[in-house]
Structures are given as C-alpha cells and as structure tokens.
N, C-alpha and C. Protein backbone atom coordinates (compact mmCIF):
# COMPACT_ATOMS: atom_id res chain seq x y z
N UNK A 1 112.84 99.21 91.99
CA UNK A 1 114.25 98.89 92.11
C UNK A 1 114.58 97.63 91.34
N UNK A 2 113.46 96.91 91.23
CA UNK A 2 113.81 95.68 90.45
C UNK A 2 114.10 95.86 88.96
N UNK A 3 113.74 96.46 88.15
CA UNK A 3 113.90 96.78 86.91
C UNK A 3 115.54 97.57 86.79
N UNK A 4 116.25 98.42 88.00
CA UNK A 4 117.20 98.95 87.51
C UNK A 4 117.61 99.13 88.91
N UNK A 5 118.85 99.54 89.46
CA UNK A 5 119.53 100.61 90.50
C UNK A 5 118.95 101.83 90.39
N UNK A 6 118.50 101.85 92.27
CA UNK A 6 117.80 103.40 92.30
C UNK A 6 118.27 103.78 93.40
N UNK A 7 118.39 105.35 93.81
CA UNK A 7 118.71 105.84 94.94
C UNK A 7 117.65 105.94 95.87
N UNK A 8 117.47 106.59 97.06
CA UNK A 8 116.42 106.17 97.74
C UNK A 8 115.86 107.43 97.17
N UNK A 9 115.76 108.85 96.67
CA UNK A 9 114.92 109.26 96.50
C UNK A 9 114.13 108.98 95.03
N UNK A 10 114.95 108.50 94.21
CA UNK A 10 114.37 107.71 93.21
C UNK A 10 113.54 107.00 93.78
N UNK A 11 113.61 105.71 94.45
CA UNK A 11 112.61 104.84 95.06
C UNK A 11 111.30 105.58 95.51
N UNK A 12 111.49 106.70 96.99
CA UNK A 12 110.34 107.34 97.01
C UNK A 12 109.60 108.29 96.47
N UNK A 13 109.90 108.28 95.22
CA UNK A 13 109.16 108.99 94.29
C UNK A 13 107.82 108.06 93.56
N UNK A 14 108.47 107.00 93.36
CA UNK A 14 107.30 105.84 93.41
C UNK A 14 106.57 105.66 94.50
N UNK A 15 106.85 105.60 95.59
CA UNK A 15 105.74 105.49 96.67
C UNK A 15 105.17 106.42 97.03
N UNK A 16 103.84 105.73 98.29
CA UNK A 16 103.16 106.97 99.40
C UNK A 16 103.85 106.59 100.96
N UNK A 17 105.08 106.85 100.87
CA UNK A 17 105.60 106.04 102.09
C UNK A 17 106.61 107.76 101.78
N UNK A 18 107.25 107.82 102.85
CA UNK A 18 108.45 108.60 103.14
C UNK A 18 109.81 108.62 102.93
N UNK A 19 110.68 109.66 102.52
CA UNK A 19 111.92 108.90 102.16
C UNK A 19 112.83 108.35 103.83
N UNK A 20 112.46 108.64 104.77
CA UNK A 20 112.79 108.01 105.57
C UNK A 20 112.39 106.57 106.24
N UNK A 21 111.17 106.47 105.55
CA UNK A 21 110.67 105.17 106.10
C UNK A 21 111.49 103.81 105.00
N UNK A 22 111.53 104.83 103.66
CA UNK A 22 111.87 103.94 102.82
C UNK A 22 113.37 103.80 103.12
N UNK A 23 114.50 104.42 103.40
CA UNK A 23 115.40 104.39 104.67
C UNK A 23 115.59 103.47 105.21
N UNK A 24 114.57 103.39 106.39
CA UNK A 24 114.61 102.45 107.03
C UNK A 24 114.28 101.09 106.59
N UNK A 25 113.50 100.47 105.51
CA UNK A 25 113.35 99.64 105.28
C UNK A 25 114.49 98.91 103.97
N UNK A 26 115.27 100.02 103.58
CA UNK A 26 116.38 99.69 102.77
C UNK A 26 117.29 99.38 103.59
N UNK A 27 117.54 99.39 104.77
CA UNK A 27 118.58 99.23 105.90
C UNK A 27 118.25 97.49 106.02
N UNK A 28 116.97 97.41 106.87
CA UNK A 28 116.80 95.97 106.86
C UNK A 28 117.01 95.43 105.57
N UNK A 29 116.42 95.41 104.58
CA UNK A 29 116.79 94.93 103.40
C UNK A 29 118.52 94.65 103.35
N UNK A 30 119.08 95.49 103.63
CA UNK A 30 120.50 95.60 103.20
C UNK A 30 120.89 94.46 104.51
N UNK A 31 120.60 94.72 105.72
CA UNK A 31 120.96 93.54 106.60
C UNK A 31 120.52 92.55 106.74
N UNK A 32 119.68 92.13 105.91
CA UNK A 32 118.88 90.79 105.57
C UNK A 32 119.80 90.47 104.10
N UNK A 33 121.08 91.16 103.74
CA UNK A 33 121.07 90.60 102.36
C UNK A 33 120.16 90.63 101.12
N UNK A 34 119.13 91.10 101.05
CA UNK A 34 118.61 91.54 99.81
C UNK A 34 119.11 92.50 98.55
N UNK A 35 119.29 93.61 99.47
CA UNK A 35 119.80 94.29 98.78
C UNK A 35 121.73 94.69 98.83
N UNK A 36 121.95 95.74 98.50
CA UNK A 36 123.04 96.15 98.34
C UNK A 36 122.99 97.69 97.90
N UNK A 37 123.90 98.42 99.00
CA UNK A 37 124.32 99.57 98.34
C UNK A 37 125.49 99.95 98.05
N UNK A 38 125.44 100.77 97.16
CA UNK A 38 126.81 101.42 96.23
C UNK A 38 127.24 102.76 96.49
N UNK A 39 128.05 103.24 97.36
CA UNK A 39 128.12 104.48 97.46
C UNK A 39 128.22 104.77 96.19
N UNK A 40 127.83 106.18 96.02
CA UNK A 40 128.11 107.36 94.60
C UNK A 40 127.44 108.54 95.07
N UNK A 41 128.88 109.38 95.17
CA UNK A 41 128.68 110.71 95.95
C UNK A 41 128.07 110.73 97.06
N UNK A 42 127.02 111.63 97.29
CA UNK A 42 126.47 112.02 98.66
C UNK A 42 125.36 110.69 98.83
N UNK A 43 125.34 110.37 97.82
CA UNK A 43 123.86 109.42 98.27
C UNK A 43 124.53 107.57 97.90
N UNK A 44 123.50 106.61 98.29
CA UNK A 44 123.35 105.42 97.63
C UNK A 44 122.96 104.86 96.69
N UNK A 45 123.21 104.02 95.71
CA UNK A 45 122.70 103.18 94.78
C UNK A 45 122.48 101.94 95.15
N UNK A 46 121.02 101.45 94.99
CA UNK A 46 120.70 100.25 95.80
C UNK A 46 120.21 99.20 94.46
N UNK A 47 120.90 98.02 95.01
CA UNK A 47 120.86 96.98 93.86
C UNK A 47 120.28 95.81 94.33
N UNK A 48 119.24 95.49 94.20
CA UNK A 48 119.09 93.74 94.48
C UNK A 48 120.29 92.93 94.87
N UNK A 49 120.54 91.99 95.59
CA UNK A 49 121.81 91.13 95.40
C UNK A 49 120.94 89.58 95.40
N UNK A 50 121.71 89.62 94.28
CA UNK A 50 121.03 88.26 93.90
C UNK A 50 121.57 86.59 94.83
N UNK A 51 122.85 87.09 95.34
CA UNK A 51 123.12 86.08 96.18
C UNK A 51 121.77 86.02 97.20
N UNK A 52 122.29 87.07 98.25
CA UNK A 52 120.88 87.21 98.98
C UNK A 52 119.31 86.74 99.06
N UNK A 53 118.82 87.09 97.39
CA UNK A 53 117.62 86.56 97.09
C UNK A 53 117.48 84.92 96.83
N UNK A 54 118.63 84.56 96.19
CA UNK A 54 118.77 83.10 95.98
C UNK A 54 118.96 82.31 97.42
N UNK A 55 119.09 82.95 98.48
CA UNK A 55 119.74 81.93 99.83
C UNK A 55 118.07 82.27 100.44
N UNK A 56 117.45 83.23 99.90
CA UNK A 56 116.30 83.68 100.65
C UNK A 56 115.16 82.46 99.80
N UNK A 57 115.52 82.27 98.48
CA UNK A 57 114.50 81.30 97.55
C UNK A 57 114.59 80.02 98.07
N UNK A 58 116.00 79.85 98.24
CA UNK A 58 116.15 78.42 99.07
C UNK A 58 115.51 78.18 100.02
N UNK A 59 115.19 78.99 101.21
CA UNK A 59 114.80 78.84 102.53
C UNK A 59 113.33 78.82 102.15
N UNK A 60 112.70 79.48 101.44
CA UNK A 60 111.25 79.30 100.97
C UNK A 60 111.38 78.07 100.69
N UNK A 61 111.96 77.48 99.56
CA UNK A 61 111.19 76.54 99.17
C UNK A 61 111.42 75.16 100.22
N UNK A 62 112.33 75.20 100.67
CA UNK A 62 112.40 74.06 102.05
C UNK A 62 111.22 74.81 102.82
N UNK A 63 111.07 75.60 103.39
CA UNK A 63 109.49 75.90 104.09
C UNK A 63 108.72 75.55 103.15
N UNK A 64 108.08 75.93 102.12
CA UNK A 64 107.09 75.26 101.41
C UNK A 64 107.29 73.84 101.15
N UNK A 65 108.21 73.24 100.37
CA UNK A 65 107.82 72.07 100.55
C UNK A 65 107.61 70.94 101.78
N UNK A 66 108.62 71.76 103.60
CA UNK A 66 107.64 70.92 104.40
C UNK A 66 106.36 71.05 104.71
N UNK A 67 106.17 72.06 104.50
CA UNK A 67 104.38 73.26 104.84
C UNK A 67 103.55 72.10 103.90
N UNK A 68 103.65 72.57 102.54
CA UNK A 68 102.85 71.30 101.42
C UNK A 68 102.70 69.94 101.93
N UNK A 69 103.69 68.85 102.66
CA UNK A 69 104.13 68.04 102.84
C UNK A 69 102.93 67.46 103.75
N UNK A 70 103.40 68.70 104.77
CA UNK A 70 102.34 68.26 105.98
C UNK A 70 100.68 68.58 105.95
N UNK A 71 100.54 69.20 105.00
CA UNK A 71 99.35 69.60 104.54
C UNK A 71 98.67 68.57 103.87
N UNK A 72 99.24 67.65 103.34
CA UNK A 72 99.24 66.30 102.03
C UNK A 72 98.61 65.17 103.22
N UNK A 73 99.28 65.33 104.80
CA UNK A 73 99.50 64.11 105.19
C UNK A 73 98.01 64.53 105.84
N UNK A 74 97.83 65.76 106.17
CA UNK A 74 96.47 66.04 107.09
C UNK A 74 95.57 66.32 106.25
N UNK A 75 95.90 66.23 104.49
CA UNK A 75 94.40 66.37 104.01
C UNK A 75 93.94 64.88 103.80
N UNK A 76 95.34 63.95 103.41
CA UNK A 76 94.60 62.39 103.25
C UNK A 76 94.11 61.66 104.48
N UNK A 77 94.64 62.40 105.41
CA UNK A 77 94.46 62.00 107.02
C UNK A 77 92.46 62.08 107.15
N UNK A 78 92.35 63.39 106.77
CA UNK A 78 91.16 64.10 107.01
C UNK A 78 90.35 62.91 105.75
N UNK A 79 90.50 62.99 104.55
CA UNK A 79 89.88 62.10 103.74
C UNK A 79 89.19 60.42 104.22
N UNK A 80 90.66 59.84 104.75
CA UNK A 80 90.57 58.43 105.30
C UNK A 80 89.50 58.48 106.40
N UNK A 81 89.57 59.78 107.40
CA UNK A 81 88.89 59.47 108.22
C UNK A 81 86.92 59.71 108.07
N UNK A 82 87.07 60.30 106.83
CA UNK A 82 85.57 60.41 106.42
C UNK A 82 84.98 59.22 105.64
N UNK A 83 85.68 58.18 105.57
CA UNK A 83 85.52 56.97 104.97
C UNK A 83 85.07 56.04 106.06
C-alpha cells in the first residue's frame, strides 16, 4: 500500500493473511489515523494519510528520545558505579 492506493483485495493478494483479517486490520489502521479510505464503487481505496503518520512520528520520537535519555543516565550511572 505504500508504494500506491490499493483496495483490500489488492492488498490480500500480497499476503498469507485473509481478506478479512486484512479488513480488520485496515479498520484499526483507519481509526488510528494511518490510513484513509476512498470510497469507489462497491469497494475501498486505501491511502496512507500522511497527517496521521506524521502525528504518529512525533509521538515516537518524544518516546525515543525519553527512552534514549534514560538509558544514557543508567548506562553512565552503571559505568560510575564500576569505578
């Protein structure tokens, strides 16, 4: 899906998963904001939404950089105390 808009049976044609499982996990996706669908005709067109992914990059990298942070303080912690 990342390379282009796909419908879901497009999608499970690439996988070993089901077109219902893949369904279901385009649903969360879609209510997590990741994705996006487009009606057209009977079926969906599902698009990345890049808002979504960008509010999702943000929240990573504030978790990683306190995760790193505290990792910094307990590896020099751990260092000092082998001295």
């Amino acid at each position: 899906m990342g390379a282009r808009p796909r419908t879901v049976v497009e999608i499970t044609r690439e996988l070993t998963v089901s077109q219902s499982a893949v369904s279901q996990h385009l649903k969360v996706l879609r209510e997590s904001c990741l994705v996006r669908a487009e009606p057209k005709g009977a079926s969906n067109i599902y698009h990345i939404d890049p808002a979504g992914l960008g509010q999702m990059r943000a929240w990573l990298d504030r978790f990683w950089s306190s995760a790193l942070a505290a990792y910094k303080v307990a590896v020099e912690k751990s260092v000092e105390d082998e001295q």
